[in-house]
Protein backbone atom coordinates (compact mmCIF):
# COMPACT_ATOMS: atom_id res chain seq x y z
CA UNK A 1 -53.56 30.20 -18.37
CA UNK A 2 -54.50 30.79 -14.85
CA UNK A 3 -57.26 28.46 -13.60
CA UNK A 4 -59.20 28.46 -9.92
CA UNK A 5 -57.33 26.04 -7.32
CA UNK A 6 -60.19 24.69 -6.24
CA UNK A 7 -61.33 23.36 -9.99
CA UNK A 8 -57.29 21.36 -10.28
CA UNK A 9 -57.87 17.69 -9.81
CA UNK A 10 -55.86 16.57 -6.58
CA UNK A 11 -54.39 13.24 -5.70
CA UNK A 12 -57.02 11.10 -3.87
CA UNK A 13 -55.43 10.04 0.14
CA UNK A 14 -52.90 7.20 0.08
CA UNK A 15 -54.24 3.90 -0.59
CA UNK A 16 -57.46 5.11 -2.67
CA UNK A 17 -58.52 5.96 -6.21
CA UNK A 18 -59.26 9.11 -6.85
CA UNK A 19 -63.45 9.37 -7.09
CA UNK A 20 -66.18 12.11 -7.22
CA UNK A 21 -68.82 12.28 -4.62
CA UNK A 22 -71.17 14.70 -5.12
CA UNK A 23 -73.32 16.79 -2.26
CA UNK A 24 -76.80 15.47 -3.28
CA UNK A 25 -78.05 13.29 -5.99
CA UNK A 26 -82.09 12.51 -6.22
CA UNK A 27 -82.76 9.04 -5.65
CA UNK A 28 -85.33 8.85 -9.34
CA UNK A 29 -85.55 5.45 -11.39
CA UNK A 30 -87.72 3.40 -13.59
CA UNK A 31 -91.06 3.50 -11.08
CA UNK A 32 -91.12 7.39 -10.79
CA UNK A 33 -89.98 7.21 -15.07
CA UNK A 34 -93.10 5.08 -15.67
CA UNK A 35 -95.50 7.10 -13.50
CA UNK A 36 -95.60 9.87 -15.70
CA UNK A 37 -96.96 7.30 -18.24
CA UNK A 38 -100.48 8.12 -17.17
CA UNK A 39 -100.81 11.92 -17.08
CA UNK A 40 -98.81 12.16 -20.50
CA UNK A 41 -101.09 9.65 -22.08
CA UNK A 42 -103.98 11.33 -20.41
CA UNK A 43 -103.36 14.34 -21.40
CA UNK A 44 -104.39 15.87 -17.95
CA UNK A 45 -101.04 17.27 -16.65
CA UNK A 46 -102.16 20.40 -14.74
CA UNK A 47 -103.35 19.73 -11.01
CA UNK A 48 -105.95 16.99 -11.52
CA UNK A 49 -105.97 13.34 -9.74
CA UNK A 50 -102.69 12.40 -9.23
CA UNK A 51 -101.76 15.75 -7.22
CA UNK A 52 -104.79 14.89 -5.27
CA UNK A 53 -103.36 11.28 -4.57
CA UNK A 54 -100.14 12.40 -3.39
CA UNK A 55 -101.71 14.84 -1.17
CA UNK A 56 -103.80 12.47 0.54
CA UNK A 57 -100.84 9.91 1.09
CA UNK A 58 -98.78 12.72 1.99
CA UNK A 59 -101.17 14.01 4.99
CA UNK A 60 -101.84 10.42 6.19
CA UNK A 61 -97.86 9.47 6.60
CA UNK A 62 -97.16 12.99 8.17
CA UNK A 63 -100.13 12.77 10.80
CA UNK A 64 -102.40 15.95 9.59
CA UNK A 65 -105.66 16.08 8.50
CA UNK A 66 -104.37 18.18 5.48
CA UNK A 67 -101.70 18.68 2.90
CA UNK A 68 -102.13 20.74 -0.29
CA UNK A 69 -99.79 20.71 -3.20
CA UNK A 70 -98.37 23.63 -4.40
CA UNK A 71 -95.07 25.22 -7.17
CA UNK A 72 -92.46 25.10 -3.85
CA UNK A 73 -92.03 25.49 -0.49
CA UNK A 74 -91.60 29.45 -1.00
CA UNK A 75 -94.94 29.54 -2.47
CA UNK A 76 -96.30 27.29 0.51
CA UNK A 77 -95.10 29.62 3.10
CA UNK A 78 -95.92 32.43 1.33
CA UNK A 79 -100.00 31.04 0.46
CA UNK A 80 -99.57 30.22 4.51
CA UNK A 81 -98.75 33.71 5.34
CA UNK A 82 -101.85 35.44 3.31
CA UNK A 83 -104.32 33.23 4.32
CA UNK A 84 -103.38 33.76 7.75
CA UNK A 85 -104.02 37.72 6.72
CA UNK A 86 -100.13 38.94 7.67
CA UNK A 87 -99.74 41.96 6.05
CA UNK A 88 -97.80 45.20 6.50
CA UNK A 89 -97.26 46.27 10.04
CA UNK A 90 -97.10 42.70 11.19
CA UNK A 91 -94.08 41.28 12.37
CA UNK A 92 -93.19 37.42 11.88
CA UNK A 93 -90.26 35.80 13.78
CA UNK A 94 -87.94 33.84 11.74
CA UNK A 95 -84.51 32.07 12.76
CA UNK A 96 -81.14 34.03 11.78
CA UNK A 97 -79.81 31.21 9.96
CA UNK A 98 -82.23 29.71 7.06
CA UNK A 99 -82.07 30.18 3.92
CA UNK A 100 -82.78 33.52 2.47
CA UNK A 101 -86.64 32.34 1.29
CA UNK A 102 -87.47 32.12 4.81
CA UNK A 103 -87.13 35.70 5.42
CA UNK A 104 -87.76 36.37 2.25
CA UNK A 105 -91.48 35.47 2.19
CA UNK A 106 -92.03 37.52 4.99
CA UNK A 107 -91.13 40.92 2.99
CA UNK A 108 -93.36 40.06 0.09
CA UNK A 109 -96.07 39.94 2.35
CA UNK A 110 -95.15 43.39 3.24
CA UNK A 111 -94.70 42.26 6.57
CA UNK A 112 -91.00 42.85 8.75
CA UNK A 113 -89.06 39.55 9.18
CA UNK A 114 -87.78 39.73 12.76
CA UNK A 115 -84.96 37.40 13.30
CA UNK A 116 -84.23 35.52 16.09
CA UNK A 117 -80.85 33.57 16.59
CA UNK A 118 -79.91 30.24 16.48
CA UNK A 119 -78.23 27.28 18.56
CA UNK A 120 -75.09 26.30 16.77
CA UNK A 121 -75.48 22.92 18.55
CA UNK A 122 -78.28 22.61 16.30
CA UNK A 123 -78.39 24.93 13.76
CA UNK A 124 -82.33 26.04 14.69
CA UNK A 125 -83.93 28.45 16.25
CA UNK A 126 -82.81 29.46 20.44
CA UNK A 127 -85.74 29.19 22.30
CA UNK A 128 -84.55 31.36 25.05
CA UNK A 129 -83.98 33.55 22.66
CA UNK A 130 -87.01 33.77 21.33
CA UNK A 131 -89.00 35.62 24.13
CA UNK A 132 -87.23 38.84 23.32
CA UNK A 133 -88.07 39.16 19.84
CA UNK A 134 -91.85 38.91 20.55
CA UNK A 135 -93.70 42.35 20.58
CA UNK A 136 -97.52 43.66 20.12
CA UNK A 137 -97.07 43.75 16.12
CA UNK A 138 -96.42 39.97 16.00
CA UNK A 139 -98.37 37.94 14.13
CA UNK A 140 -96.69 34.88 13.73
CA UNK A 141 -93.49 32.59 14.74
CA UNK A 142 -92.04 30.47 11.73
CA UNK A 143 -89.25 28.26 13.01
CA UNK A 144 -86.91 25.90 10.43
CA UNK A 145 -86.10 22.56 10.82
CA UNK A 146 -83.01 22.76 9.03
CA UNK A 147 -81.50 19.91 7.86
CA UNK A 148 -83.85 17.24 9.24
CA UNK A 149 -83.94 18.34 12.81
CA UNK A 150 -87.19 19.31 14.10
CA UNK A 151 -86.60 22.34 16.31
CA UNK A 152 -87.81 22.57 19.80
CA UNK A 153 -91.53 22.90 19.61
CA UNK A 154 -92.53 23.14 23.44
CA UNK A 155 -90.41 24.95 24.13
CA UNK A 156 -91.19 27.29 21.73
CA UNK A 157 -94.41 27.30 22.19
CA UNK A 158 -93.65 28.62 25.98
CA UNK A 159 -91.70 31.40 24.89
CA UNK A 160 -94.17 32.36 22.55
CA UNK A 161 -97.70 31.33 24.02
CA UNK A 162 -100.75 32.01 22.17
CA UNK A 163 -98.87 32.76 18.81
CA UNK A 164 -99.26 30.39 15.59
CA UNK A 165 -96.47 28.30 15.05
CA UNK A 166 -95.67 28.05 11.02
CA UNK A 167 -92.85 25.83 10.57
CA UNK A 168 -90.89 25.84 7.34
CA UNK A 169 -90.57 22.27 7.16
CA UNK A 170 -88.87 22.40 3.75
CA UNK A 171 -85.71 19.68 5.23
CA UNK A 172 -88.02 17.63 6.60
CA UNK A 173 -90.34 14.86 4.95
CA UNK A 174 -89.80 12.31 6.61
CA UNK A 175 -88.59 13.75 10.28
CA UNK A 176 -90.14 12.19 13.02
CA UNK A 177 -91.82 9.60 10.87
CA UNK A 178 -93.42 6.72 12.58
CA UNK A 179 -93.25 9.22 15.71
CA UNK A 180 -96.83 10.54 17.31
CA UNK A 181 -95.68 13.74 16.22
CA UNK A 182 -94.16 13.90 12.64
CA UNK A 183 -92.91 17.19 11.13
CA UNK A 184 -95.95 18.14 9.33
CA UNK A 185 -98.02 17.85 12.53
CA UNK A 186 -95.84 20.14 14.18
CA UNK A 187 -97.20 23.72 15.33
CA UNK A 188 -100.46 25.07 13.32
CA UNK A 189 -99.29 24.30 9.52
CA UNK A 190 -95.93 23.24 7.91
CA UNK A 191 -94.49 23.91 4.42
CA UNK A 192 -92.47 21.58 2.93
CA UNK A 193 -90.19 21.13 -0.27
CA UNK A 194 -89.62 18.66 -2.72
CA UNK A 195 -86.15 20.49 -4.49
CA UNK A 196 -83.80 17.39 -5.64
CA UNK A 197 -81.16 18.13 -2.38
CA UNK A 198 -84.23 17.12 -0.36
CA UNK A 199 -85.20 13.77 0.76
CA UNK A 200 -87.73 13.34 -2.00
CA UNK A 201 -88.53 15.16 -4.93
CA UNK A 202 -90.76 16.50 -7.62
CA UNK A 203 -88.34 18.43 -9.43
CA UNK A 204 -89.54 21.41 -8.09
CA UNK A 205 -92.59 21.52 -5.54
CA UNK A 206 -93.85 21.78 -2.14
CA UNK A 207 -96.80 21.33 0.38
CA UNK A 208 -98.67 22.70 3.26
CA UNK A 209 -99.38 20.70 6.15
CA UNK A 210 -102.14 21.34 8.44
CA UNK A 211 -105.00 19.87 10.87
CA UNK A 212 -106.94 23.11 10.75
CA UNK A 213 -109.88 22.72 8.21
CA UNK A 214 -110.20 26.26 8.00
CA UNK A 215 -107.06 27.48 7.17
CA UNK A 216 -106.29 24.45 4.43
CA UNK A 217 -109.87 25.46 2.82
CA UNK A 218 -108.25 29.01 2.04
CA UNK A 219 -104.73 27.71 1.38
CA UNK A 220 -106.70 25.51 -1.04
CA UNK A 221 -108.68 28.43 -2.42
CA UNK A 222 -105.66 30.86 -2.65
CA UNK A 223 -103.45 28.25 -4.70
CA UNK A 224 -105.53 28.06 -7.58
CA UNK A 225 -106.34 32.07 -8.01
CA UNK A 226 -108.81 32.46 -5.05
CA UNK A 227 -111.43 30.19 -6.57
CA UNK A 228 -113.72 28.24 -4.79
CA UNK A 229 -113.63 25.03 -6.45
CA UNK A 230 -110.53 23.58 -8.30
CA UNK A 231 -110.21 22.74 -12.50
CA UNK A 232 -110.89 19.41 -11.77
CA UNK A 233 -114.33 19.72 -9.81
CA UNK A 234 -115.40 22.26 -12.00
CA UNK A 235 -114.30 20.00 -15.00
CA UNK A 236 -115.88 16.39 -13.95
CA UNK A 237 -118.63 18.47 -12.79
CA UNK A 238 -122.54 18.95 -14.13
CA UNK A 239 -121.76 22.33 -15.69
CA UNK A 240 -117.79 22.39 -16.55
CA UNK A 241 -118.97 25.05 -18.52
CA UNK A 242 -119.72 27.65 -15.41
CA UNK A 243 -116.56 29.45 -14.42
CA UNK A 244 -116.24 29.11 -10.57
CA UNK A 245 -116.74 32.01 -8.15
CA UNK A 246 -113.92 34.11 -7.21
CA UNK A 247 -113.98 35.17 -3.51
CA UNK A 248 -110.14 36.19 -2.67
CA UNK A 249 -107.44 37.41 -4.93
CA UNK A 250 -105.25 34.39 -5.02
CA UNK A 251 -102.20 32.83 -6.97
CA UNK A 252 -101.50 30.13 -9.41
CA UNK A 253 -99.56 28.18 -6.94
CA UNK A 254 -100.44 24.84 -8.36
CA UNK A 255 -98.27 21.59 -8.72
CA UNK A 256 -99.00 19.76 -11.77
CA UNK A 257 -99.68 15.90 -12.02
CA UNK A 258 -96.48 15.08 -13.07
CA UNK A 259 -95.07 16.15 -10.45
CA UNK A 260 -97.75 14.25 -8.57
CA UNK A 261 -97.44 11.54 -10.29
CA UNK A 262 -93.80 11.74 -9.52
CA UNK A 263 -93.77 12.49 -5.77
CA UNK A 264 -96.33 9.44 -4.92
CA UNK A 265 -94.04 7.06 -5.90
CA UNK A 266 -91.57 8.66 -4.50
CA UNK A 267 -93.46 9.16 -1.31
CA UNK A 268 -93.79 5.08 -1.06
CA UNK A 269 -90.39 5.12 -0.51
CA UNK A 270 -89.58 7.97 1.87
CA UNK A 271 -89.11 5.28 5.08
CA UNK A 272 -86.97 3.44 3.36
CA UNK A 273 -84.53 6.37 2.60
CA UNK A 274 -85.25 8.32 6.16
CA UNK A 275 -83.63 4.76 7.31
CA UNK A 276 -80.79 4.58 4.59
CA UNK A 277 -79.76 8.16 5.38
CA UNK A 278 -79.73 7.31 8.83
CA UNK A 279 -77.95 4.44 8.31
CA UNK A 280 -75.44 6.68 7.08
CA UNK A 281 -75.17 9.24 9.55
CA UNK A 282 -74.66 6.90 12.00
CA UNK A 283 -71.20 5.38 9.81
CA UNK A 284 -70.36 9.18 9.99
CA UNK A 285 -70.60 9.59 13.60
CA UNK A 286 -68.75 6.32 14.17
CA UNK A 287 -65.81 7.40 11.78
CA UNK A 288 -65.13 10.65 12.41
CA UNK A 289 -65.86 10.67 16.30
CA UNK A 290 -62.17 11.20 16.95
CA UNK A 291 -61.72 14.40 14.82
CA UNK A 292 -61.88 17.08 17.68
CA UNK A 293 -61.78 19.99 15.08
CA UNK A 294 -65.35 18.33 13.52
CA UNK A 295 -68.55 19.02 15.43
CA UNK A 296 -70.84 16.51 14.00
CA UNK A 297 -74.58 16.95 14.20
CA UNK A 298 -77.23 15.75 16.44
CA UNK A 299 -77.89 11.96 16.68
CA UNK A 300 -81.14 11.70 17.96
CA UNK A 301 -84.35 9.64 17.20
CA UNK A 302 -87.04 11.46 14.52
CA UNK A 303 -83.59 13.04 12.78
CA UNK A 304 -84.93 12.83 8.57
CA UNK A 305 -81.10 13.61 7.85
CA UNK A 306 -81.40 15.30 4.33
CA UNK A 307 -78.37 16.70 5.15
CA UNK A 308 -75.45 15.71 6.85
CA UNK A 309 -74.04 19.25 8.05
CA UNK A 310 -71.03 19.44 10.70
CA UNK A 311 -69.45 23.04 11.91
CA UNK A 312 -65.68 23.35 11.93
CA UNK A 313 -64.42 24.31 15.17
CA UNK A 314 -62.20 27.52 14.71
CA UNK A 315 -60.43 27.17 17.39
CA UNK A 316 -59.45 23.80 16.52
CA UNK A 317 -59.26 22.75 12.81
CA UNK A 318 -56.11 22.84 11.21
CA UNK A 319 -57.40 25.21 8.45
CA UNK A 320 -60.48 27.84 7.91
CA UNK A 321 -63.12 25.71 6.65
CA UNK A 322 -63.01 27.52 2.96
CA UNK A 323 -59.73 25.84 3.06
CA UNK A 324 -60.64 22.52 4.26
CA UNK A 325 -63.74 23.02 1.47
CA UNK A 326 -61.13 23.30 -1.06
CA UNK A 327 -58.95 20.34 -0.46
CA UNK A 328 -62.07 18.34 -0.56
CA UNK A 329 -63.04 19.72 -3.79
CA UNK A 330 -59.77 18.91 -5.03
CA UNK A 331 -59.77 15.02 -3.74
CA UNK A 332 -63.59 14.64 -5.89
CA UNK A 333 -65.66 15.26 -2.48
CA UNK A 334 -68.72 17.48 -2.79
CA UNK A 335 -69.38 20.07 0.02
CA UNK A 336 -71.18 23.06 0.76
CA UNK A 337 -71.93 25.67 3.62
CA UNK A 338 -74.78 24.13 5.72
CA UNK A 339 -76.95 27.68 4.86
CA UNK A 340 -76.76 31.29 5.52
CA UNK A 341 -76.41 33.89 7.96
CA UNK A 342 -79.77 36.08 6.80
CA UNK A 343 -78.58 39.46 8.57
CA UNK A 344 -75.06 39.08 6.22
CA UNK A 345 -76.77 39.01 3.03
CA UNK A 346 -76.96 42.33 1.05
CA UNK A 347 -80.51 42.55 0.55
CA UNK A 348 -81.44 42.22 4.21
CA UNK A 349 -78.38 43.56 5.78
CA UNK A 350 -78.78 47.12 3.93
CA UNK A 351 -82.77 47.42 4.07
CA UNK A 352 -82.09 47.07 8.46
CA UNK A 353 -78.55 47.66 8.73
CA UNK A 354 -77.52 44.50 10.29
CA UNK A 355 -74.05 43.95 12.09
CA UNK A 356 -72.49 40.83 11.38
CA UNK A 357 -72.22 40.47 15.02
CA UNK A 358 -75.78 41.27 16.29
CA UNK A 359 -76.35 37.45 16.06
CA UNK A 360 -73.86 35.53 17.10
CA UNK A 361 -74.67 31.99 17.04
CA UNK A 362 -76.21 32.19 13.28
CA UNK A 363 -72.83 34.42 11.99
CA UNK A 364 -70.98 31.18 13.96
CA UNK A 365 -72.82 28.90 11.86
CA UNK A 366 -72.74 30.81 8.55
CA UNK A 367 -68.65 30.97 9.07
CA UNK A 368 -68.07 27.46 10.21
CA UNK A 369 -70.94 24.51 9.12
CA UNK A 370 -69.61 22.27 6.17
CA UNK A 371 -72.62 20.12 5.02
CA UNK A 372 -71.10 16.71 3.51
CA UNK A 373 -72.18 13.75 0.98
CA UNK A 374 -75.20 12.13 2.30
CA UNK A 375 -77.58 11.08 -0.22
CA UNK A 376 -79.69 7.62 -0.71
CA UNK A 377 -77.20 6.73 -4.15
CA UNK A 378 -74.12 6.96 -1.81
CA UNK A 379 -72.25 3.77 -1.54
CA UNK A 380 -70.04 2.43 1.09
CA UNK A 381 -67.05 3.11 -0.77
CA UNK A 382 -68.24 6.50 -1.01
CA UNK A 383 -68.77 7.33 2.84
CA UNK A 384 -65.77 5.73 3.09
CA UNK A 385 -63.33 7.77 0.64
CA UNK A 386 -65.39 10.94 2.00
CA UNK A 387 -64.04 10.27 5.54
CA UNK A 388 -60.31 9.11 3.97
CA UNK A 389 -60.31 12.58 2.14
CA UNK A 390 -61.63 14.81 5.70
CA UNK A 391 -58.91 13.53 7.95
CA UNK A 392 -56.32 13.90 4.68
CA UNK A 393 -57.85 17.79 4.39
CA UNK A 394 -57.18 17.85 7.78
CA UNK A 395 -53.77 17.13 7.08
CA UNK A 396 -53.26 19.80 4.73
């Protein structure tokens, strides 16, 4: 029977065991297990108090005045876009190479996603670029920090003066934490995701991020349908009886309070595995320094790291990195493309008629980044056999 290559077991490098290390792996146990305890017991397992806890502990550690739970970090971006009133005709500049919900969310708005290239070097958004993709219709700049980097702000902010700044954030709880300027604060609002390949996680989940009082009090109000007050005020309050004014046509974009419950605890321990991922990234860059066919990414303070993504150097590596992706797979190592070029993908390349190589840097990244094990229940033996089996795929 003929089988795929890349699913045959291979023989681990010489001198190890053969092991699997997968891409990601949530970092859950017996605290997050036991927090669910209360809503389930409860019986309260819509939005309610423990949604409300996590988004207060969640605004405080990211330095905003703001954060407001909602189903995902599409659904945060997307709440962000309406109650900043982009609509059709508007224009919104994203980055080239995101993943597809980035652009995505701009279409459903019935808005144009505009895309702007990226910096290989760091996989966001070019700055100088940035400038030319700017017009009369825009309405609104929305730049990634993918993988844990925070893209250049200033800078950004130059090249596109008086425009809101909406970051898609979803890499990065926990970038730039400690910092006077942590990811959430960046730019007017931030959207963030909670996915299990992220840092922490709810399952599913996300939040917006903001200092502006206005703007969370209608990202508030659009979550939950476009009412004024939430289920729980109206429930705990004189007349839970009353049905709450509707003002706005909103969503039901609400997390629940298991997830909540869920995502405080794990919140309590997002330092802790910013600095174990770190920690990690740092063994990376010190083992595979010598591998001139390896670009490795950015070592810099603030980095949240939830993913460890490299870019094979074509002109270098001993094999296309598909190749190299299967001999890992083979040896039990986990990887995956960092993201996506957007202007490739069928269902924006046909609605514009994209060429693959009207943006450059992002179709460089799409072709050649190589994201590797880096999770918080990776253990030294791991990293280790993960760099064994690169410089045997390197091999051949």
């Amino acid at each position: 029977m003929k089988t795929d290559r890349a699913t045959q077991p291979g023989a681990a490098p010489p001198g190890w065991e053969r092991r699997e290390v997968p891409i990601a792996l949530p970092s859950l146990g017996e605290e997050e297990w036991q927090a669910l305890r209360g809503p389930v017991l409860s019986g309260w397992v819509t939005q309610g108090p423990r949604v409300a806890e996590f988004e207060r502990a969640f605004a405080a550690l990211h330095g905003v005045e703001h954060a407001i739970a909602t189903t995902s970090c599409t659904t945060a971006l997307a709440v962000l876009l309406a109650a900043l009133g982009v609509g059709p005709g508007d224009e919104v500049v994203v980055p080239a190479f995101t993943w597809v919900a980035t652009a995505n969310v701009v279409l459903h708005t019935g808005a144009t996603p505009v895309l702007c290239d990226v910096d290989p070097a760091t996989f966001n958004i070019d700055p100088a670029r940035l400038a030319a993709c700017v017009g009369p219709r825009t309405r609104a700049v929305m730049p990634v920090h993918l993988f844990g980097l925070a893209a250049d702000m200033d800078a950004l902010g130059r090249a596109a003066p008086g425009l809101p700044l909406v970051c898609d954030a979803a890499c990065a709880a926990g970038t730039g934490l400690g910092s006077p300027a942590p990811a959430g604060s960046l730019g007017l609002a931030a959207a963030f995701s909670f996915h299990p390949r992220k840092v922490i996680t709810t399952g599913e989940g996300g939040m917006v991020t903001t200092s502006d009082a206005a703007l969370a009090a209608r990202v508030r109000m659009l979550v939950n349908h476009g009412a004024e007050v939430s289920e729980e005020q109206r429930h705990l309050g004189p007349r839970p009886y009353l049905l709450p004014a509707f003002t706005a046509p909103g969503f039901n974009y609400r997390m629940t309070d298991l997830q909540g419950a869920v995502g405080a605890v794990q919140l309590g321990r997002l330092p802790a595995l910013v600095a174990g991922r770190e920690a990690m990234a740092r063994a990376y860059h010190a083992a595979l320094a010598d591998l001139d066919w390896l670009a490795l990414p950015p070592l810099v303070p603030g980095h949240g790291w939830q993913a460890f993504v490299c870019r094979v150097l074509e002109d270098r590596a001993p094999a296309p990195r598909d190749v190299l992706m299967e001999r890992l797979q083979a040896m039990g190592v986990a990887t995956r493309p960092g993201t996506h070029a957007v202007h490739v993908l069928d269902c924006h390349r046909q609605r514009v008629g994209y060429a693959p190589e009207d943006f450059p840097g992002a179709l460089e990244c799409h072709r050649t980044s190589m994201a590797i094990p880096l999770h918080n229940r990776m253990s030294a033996q791991d990293l280790d056999y993960v760099v064994a089996c690169l410089r045997a795929a390197g091999r051949g």
